[in-house]
N, C-alpha and C. Protein backbone atom coordinates (compact mmCIF):
# COMPACT_ATOMS: atom_id res chain seq x y z
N UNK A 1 11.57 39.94 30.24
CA UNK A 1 11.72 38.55 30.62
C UNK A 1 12.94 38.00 29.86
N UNK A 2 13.99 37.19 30.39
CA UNK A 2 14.99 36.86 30.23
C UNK A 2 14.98 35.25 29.22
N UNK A 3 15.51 34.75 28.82
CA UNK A 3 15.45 33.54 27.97
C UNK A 3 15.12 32.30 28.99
N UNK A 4 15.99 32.45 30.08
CA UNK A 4 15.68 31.38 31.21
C UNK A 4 14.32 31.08 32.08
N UNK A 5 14.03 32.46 32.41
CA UNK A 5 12.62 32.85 32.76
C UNK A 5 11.19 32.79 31.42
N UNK A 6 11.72 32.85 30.75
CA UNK A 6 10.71 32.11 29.07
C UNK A 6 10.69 30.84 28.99
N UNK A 7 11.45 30.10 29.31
CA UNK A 7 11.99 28.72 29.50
C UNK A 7 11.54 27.81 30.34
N UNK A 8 11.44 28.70 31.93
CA UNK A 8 11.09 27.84 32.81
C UNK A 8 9.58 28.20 32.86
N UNK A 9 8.95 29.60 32.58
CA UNK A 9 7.12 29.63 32.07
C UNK A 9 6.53 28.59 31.24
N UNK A 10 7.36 28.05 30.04
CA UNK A 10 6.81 27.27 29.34
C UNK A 10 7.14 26.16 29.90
N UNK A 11 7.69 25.48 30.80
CA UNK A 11 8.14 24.04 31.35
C UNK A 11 7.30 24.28 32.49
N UNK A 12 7.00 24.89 33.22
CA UNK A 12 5.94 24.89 34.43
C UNK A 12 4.94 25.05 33.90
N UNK A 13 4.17 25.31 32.77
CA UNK A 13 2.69 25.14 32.76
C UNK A 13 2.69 24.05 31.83
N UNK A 14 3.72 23.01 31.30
CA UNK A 14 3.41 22.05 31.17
C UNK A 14 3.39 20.75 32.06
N UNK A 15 3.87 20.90 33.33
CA UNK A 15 4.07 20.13 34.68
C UNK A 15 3.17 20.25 35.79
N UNK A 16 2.88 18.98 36.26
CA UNK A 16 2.31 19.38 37.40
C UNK A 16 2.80 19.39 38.47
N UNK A 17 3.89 19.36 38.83
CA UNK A 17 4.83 19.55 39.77
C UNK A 17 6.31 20.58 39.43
N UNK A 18 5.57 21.98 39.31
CA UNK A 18 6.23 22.92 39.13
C UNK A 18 7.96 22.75 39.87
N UNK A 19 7.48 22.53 40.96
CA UNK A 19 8.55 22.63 41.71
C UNK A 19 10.13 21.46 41.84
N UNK A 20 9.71 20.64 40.75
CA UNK A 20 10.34 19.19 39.88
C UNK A 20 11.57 19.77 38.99
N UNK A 21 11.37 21.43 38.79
CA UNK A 21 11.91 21.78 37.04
C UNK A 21 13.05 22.21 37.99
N UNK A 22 14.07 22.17 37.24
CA UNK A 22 15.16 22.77 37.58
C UNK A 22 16.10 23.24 36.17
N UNK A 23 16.38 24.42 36.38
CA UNK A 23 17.10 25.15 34.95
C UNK A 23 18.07 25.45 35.44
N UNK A 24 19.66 25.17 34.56
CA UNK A 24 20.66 25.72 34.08
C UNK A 24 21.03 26.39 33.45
N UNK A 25 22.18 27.49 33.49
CA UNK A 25 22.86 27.72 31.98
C UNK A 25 24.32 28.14 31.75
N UNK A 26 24.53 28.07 30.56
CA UNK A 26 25.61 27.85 30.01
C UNK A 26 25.98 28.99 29.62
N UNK A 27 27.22 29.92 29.22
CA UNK A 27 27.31 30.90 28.15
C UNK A 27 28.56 30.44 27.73
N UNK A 28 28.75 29.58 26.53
CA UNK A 28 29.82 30.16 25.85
C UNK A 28 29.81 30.79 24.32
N UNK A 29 29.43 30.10 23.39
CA UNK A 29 29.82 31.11 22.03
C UNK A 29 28.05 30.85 22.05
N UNK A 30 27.45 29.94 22.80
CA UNK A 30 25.83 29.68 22.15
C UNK A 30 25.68 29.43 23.67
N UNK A 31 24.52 30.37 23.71
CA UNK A 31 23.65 30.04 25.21
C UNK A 31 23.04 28.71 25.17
N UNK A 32 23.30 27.80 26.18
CA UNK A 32 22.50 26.95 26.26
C UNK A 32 21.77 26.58 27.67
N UNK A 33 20.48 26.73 27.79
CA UNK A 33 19.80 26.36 28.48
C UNK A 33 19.30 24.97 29.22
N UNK A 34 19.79 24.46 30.13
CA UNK A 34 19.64 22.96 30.50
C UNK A 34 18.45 23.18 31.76
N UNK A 35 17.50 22.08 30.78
CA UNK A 35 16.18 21.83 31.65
C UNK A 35 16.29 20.60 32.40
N UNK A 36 15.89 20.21 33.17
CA UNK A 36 15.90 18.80 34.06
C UNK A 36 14.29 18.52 34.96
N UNK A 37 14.42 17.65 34.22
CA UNK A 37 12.54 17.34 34.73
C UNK A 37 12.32 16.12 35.62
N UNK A 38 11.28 15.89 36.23
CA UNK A 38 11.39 14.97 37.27
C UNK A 38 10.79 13.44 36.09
N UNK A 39 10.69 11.94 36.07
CA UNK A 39 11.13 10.90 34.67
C UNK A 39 9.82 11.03 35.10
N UNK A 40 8.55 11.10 35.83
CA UNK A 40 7.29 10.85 35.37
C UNK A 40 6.95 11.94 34.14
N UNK A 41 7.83 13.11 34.50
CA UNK A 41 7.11 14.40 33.68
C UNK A 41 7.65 14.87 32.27
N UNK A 42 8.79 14.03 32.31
CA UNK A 42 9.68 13.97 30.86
C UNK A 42 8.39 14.17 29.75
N UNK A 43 7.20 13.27 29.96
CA UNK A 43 6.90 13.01 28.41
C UNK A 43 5.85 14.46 28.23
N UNK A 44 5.27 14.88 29.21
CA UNK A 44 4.54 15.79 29.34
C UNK A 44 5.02 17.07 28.58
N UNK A 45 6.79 17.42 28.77
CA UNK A 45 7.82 18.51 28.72
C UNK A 45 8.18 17.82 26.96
N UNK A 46 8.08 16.85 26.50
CA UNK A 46 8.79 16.59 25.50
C UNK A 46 8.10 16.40 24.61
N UNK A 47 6.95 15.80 24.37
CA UNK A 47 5.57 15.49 23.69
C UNK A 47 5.77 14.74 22.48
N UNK A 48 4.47 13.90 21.98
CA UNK A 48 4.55 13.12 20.80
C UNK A 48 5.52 13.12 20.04
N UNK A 49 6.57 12.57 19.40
CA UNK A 49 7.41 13.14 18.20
C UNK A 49 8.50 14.23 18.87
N UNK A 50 8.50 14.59 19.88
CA UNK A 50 9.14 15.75 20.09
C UNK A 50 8.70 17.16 19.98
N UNK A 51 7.90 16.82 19.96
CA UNK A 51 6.48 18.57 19.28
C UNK A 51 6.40 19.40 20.09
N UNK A 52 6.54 19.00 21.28
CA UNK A 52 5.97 20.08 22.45
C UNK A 52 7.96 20.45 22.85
N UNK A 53 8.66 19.68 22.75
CA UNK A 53 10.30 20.05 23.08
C UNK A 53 10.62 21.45 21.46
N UNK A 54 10.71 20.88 20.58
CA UNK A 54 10.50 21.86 19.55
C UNK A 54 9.89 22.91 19.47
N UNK A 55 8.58 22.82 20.08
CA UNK A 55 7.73 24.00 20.41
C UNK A 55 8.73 25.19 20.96
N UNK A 56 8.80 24.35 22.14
CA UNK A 56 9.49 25.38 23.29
C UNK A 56 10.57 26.09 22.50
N UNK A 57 11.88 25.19 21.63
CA UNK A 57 12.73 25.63 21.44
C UNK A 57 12.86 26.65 20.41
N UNK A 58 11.85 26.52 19.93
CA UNK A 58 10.79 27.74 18.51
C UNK A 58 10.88 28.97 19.07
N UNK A 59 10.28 28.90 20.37
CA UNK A 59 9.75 30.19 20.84
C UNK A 59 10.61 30.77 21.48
N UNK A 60 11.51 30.17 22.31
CA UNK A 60 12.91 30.70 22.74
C UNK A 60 13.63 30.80 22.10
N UNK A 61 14.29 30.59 21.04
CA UNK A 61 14.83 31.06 19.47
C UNK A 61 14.71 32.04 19.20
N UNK A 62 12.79 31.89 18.98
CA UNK A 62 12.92 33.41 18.43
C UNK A 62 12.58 34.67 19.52
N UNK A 63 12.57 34.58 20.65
CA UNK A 63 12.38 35.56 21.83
C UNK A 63 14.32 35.74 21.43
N UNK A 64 15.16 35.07 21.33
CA UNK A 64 16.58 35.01 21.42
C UNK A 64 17.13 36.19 19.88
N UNK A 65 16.74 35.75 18.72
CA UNK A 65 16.40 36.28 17.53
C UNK A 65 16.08 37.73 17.70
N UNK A 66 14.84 38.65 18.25
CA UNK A 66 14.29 39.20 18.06
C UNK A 66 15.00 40.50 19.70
N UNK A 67 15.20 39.95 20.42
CA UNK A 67 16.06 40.29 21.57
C UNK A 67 17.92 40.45 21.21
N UNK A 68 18.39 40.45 20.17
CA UNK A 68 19.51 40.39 19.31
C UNK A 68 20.54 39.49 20.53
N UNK A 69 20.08 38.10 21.08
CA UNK A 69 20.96 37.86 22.05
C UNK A 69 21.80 36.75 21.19
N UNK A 70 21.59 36.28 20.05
CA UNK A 70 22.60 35.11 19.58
C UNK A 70 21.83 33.85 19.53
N UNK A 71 22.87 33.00 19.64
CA UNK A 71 21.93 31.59 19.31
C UNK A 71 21.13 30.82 20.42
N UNK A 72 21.01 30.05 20.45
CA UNK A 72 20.61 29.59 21.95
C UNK A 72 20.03 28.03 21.65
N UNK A 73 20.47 27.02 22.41
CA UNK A 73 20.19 25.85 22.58
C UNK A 73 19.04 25.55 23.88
N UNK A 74 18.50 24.61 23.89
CA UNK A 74 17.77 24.18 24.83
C UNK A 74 17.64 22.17 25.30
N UNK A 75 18.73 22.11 26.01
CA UNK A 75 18.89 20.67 26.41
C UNK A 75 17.33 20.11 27.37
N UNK A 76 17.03 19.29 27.44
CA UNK A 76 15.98 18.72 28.07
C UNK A 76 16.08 17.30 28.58
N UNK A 77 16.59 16.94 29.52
CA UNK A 77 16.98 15.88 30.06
C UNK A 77 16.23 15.24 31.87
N UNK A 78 16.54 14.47 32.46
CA UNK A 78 15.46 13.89 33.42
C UNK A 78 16.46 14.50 34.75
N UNK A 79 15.31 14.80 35.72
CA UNK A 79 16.28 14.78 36.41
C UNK A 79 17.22 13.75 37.72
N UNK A 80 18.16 13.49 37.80
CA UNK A 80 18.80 12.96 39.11
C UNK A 80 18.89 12.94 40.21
């Protein structure tokens, strides 16, 4: 499983409208991953404090870490 596909598992089982998520990405010196969520589901994807956005970015870090792929960012924004 790929960083993007880790990414969008953990953003669809926090949504109930799977089909809302839409993922990007980036490669230049740092992978970055851009999530886009539909504004009811923002808070669901982002959680108290940021806990559940951190979460995510924990675990894709270290899937990134441990997979020797480099650094990796994870943007989380609404979508348009």
């Amino acid at each position: 499983m790929n960083l993007v596909e880790l990414t969008e598992y953990l953003v669809n089982t926090l949504v109930t409208k799977p089909a809302t998520v839409t993922l990007g990405e980036e490669n230049d010196d740092v992978f970055i991953i851009e999530v886009r969520v539909a504004e009811d589901e923002i808070g669901a994807v982002i959680g108290r404090g940021g806990k559940i956005a951190n979460s995510i970015r924990t675990i894709v870090q270290a899937a990134a870490y441990v997979n020797n792929q480099g650094k990796v960012k994870i943007n989380i924004d609404i979508q348009k």
